[in-house]
PDB file of N, CA and C in Angstrom:
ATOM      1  N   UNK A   1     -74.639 -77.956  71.404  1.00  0.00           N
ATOM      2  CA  UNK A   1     -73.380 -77.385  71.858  1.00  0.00           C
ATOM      3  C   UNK A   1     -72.650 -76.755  70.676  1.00  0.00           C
ATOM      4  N   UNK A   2     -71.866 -75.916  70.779  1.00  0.00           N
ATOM      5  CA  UNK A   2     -71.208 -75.107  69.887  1.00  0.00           C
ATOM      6  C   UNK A   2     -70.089 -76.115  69.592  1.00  0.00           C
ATOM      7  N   UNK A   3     -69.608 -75.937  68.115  1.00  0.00           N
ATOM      8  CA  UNK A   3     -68.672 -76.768  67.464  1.00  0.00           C
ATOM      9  C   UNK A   3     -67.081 -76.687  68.722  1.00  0.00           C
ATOM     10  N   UNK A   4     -67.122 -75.468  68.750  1.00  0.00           N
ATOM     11  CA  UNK A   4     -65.409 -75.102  69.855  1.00  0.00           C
ATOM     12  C   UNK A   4     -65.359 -75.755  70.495  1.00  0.00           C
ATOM     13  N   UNK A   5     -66.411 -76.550  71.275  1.00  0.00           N
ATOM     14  CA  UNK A   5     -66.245 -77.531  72.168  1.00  0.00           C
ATOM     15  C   UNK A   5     -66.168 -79.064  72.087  1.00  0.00           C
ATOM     16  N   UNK A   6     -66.432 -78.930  70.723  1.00  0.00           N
ATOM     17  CA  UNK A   6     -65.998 -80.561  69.990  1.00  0.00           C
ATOM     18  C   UNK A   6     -65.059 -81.068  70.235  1.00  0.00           C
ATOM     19  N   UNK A   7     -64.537 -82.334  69.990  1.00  0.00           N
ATOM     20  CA  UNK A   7     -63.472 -83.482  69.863  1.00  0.00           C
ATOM     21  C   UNK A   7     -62.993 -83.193  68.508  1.00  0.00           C
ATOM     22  N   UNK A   8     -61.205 -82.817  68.424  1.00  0.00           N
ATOM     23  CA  UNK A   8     -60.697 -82.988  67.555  1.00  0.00           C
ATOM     24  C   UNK A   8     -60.891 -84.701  66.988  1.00  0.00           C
ATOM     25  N   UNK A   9     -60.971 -85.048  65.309  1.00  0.00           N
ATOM     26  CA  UNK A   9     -61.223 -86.535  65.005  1.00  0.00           C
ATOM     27  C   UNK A   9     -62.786 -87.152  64.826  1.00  0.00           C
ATOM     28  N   UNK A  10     -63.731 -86.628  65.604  1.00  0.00           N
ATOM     29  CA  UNK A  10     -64.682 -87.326  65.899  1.00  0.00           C
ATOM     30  C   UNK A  10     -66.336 -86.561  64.382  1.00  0.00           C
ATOM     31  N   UNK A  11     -67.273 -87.165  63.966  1.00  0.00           N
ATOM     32  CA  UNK A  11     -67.994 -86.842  62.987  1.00  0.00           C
ATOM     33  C   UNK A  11     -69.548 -85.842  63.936  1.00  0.00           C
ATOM     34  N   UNK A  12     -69.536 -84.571  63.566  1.00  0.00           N
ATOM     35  CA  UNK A  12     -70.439 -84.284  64.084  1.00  0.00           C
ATOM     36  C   UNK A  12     -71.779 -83.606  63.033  1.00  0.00           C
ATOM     37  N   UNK A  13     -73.126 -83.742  63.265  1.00  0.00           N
ATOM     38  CA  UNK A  13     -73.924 -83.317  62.558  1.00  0.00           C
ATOM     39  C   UNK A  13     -74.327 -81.641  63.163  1.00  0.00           C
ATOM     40  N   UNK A  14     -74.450 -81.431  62.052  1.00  0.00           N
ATOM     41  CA  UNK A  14     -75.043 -80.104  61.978  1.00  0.00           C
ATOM     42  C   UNK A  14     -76.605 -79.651  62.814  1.00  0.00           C
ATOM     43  N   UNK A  15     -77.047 -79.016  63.888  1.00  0.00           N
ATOM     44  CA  UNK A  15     -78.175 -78.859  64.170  1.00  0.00           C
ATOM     45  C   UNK A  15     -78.715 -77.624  63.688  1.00  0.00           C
ATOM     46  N   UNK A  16     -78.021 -76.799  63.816  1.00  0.00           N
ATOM     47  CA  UNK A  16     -78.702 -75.395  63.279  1.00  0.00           C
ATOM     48  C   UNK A  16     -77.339 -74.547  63.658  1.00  0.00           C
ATOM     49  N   UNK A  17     -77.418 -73.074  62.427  1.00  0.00           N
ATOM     50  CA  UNK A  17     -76.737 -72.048  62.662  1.00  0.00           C
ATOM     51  C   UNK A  17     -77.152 -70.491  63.000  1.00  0.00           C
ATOM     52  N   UNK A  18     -76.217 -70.440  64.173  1.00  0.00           N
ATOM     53  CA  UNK A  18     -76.661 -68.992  64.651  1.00  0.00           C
ATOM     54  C   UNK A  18     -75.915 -67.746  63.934  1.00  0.00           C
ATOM     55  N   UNK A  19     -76.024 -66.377  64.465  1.00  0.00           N
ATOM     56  CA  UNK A  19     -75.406 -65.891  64.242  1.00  0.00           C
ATOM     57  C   UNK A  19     -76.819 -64.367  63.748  1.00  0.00           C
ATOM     58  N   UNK A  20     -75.752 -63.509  63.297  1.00  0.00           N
ATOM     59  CA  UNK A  20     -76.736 -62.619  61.737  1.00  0.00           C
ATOM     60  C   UNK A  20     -76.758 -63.360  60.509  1.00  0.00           C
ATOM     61  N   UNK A  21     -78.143 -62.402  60.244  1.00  0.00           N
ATOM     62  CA  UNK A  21     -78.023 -63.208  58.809  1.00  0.00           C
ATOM     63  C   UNK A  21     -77.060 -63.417  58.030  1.00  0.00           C
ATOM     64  N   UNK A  22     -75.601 -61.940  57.412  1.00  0.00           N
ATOM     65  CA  UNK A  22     -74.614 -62.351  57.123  1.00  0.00           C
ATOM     66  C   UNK A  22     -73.338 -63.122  57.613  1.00  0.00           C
ATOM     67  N   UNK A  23     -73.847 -63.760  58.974  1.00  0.00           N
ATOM     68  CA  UNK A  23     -73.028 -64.927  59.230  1.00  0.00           C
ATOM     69  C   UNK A  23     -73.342 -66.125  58.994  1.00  0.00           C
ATOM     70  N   UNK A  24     -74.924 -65.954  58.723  1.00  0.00           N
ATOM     71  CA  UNK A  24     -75.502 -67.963  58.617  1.00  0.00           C
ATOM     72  C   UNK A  24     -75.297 -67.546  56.696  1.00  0.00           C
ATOM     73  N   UNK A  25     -74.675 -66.782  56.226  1.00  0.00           N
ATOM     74  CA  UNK A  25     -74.956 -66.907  54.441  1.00  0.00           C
ATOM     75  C   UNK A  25     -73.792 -67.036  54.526  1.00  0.00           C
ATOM     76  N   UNK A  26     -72.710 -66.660  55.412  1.00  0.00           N
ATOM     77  CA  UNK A  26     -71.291 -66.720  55.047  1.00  0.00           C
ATOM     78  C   UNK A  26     -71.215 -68.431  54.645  1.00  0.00           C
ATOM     79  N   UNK A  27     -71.370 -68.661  56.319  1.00  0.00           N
ATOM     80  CA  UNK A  27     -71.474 -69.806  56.671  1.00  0.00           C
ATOM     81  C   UNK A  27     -72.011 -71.284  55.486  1.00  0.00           C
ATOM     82  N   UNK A  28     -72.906 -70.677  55.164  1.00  0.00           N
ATOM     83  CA  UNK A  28     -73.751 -71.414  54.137  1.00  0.00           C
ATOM     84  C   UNK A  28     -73.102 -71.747  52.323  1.00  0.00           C
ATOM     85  N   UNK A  29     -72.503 -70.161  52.212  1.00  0.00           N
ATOM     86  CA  UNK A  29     -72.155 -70.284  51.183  1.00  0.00           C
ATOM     87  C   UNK A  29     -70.497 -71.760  51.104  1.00  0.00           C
ATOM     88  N   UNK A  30     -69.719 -71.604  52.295  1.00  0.00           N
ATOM     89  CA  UNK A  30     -68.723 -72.628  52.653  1.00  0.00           C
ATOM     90  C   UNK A  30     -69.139 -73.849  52.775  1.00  0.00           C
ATOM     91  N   UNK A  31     -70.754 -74.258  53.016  1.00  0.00           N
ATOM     92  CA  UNK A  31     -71.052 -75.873  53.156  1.00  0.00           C
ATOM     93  C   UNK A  31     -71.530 -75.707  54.362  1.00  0.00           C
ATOM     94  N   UNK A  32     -71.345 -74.937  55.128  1.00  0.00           N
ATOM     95  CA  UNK A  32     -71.722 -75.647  56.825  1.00  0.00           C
ATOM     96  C   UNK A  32     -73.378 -74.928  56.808  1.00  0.00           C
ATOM     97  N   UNK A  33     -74.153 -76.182  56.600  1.00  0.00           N
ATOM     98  CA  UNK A  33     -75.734 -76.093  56.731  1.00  0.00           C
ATOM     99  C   UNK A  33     -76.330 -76.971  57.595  1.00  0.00           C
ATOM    100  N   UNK A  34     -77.281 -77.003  58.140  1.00  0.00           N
ATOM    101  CA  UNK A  34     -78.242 -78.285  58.823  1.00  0.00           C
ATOM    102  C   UNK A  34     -78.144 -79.238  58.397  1.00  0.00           C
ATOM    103  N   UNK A  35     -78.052 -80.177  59.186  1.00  0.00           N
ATOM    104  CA  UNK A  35     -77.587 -81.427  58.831  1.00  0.00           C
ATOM    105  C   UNK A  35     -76.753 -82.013  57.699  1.00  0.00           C
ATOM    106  N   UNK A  36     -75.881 -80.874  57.964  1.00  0.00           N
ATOM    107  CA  UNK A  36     -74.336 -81.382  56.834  1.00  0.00           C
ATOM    108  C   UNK A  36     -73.308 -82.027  58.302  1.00  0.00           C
ATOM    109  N   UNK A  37     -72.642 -83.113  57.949  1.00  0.00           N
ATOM    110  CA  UNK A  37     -71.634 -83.648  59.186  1.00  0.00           C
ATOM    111  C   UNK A  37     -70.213 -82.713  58.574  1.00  0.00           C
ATOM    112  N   UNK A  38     -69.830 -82.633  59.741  1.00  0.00           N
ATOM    113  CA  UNK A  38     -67.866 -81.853  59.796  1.00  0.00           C
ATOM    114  C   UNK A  38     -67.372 -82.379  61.161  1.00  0.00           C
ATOM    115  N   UNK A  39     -65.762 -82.033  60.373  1.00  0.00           N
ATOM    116  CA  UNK A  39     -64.912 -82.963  61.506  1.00  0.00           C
ATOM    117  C   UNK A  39     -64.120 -81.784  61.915  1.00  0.00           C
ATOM    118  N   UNK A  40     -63.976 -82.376  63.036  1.00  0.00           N
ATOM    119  CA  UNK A  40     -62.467 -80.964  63.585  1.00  0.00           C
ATOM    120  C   UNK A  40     -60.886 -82.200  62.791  1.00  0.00           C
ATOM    121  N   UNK A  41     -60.080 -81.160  62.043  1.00  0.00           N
ATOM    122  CA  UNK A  41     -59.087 -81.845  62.032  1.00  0.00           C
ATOM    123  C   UNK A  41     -57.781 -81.312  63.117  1.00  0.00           C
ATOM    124  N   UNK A  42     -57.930 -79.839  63.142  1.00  0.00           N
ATOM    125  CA  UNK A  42     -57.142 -79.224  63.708  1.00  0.00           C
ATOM    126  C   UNK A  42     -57.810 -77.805  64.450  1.00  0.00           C
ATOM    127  N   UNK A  43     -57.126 -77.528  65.975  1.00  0.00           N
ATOM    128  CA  UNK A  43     -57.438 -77.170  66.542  1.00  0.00           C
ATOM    129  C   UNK A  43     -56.678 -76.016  66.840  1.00  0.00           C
ATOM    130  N   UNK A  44     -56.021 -74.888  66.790  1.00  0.00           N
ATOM    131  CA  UNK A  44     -54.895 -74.111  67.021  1.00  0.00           C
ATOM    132  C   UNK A  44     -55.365 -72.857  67.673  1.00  0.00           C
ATOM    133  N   UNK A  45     -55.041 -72.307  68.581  1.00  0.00           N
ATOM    134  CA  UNK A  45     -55.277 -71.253  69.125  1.00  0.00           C
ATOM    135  C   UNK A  45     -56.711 -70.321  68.642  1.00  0.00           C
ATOM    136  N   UNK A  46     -57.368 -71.210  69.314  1.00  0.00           N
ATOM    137  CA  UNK A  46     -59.435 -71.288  69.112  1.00  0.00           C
ATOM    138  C   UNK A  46     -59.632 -71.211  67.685  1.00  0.00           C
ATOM    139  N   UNK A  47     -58.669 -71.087  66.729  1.00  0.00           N
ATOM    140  CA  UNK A  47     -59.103 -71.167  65.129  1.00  0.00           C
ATOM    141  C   UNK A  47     -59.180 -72.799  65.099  1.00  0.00           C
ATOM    142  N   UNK A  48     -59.979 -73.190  63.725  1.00  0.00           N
ATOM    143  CA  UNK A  48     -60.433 -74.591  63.874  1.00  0.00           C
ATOM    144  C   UNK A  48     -60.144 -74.855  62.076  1.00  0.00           C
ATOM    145  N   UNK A  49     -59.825 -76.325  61.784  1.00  0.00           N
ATOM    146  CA  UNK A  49     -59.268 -76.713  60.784  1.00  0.00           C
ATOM    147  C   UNK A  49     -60.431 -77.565  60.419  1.00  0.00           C
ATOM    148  N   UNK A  50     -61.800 -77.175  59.310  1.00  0.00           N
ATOM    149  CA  UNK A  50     -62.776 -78.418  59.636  1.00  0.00           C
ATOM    150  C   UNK A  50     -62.588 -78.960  58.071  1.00  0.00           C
ATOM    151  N   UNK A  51     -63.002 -79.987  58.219  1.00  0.00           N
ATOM    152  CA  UNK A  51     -63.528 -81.303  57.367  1.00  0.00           C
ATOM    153  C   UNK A  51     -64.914 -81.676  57.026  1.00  0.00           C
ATOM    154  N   UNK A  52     -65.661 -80.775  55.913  1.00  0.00           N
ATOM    155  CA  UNK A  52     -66.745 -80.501  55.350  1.00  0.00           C
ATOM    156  C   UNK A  52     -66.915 -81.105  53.732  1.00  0.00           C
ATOM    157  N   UNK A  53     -67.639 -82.255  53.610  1.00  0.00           N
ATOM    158  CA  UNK A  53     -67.701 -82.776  52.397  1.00  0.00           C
ATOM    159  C   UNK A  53     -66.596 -83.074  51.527  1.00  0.00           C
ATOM    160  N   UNK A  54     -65.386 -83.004  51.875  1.00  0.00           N
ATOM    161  CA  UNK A  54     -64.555 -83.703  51.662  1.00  0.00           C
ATOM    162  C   UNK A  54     -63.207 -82.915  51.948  1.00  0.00           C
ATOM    163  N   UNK A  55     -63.398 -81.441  51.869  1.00  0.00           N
ATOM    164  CA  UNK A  55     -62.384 -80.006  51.591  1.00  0.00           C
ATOM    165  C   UNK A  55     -62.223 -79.756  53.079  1.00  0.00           C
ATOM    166  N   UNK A  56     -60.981 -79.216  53.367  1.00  0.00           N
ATOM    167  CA  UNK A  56     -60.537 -78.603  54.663  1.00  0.00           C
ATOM    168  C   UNK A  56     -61.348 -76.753  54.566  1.00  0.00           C
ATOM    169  N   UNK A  57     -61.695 -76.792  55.613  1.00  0.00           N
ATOM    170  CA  UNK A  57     -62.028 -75.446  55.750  1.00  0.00           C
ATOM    171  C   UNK A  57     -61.293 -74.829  57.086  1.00  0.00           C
ATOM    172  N   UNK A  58     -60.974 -73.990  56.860  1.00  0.00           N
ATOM    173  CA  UNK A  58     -60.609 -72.694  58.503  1.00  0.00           C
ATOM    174  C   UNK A  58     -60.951 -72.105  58.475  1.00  0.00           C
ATOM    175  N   UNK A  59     -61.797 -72.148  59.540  1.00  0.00           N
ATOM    176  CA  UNK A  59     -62.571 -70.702  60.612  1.00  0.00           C
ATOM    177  C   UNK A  59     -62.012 -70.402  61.745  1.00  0.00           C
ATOM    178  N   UNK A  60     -62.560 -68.940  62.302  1.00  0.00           N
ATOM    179  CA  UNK A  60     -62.024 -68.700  62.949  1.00  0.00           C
ATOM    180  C   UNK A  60     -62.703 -69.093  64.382  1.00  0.00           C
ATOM    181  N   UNK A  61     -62.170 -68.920  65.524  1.00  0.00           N
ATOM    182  CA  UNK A  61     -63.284 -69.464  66.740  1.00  0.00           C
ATOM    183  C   UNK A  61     -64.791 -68.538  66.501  1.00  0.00           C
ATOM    184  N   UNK A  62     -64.858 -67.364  66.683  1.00  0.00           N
ATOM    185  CA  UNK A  62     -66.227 -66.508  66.800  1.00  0.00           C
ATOM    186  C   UNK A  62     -67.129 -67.307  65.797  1.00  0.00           C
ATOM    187  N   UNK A  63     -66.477 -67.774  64.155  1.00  0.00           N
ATOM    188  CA  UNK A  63     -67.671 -67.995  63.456  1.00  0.00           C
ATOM    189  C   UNK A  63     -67.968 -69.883  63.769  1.00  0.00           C
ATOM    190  N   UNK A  64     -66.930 -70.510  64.138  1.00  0.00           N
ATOM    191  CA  UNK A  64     -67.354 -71.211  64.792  1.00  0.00           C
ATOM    192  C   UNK A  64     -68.085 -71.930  66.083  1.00  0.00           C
ATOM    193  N   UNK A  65     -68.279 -70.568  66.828  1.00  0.00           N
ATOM    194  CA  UNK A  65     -68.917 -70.405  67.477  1.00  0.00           C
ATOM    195  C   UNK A  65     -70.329 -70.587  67.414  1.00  0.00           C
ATOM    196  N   UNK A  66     -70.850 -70.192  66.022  1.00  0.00           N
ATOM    197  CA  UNK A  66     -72.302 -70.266  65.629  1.00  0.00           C
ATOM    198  C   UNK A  66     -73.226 -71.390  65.153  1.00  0.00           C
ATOM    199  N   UNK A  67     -71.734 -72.394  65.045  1.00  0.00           N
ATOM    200  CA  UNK A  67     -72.580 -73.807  64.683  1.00  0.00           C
ATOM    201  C   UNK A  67     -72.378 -74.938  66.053  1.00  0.00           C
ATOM    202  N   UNK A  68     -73.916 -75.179  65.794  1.00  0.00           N
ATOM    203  CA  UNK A  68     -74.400 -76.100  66.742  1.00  0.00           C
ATOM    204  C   UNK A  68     -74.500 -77.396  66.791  1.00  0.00           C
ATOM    205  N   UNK A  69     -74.034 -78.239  66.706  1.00  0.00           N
ATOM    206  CA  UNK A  69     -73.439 -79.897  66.692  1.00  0.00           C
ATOM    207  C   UNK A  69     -74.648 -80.759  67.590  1.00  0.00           C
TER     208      UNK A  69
END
């Protein structure tokens, strides 16, 4: 399932990322890889507040769209 549809709070693992290639390098270069865990902290108008190895990250919904939980 795509991350957007996650539980704000809850630990999810990484299954794989979609996208183009310059979206899985974007993606990659920020931490979010296969089997890396992230948290939703915050949820705001489909942009997402995640919790990746220890650092807050924000994306926007589309590129969160591409990771698969």
């Amino acid at each position: 399932m795509p991350l957007t549809l996650m539980d704000q709070g809850k630990m999810f693992m990484i299954k794989r990322i979609g996208g183009r290639d310059d979206t899985r390098k974007r993606l990659a270069e920020l931490g979010l890889v296969s089997g890396e865990t992230v948290s939703i902290i915050s949820a705001q108008a489909g942009d997402l507040i995640l919790n990746v190895k220890g650092a807050r990250l924000a994306l926007t919904r589309e590129m969160a769209q591409h990771i698969m939980v």
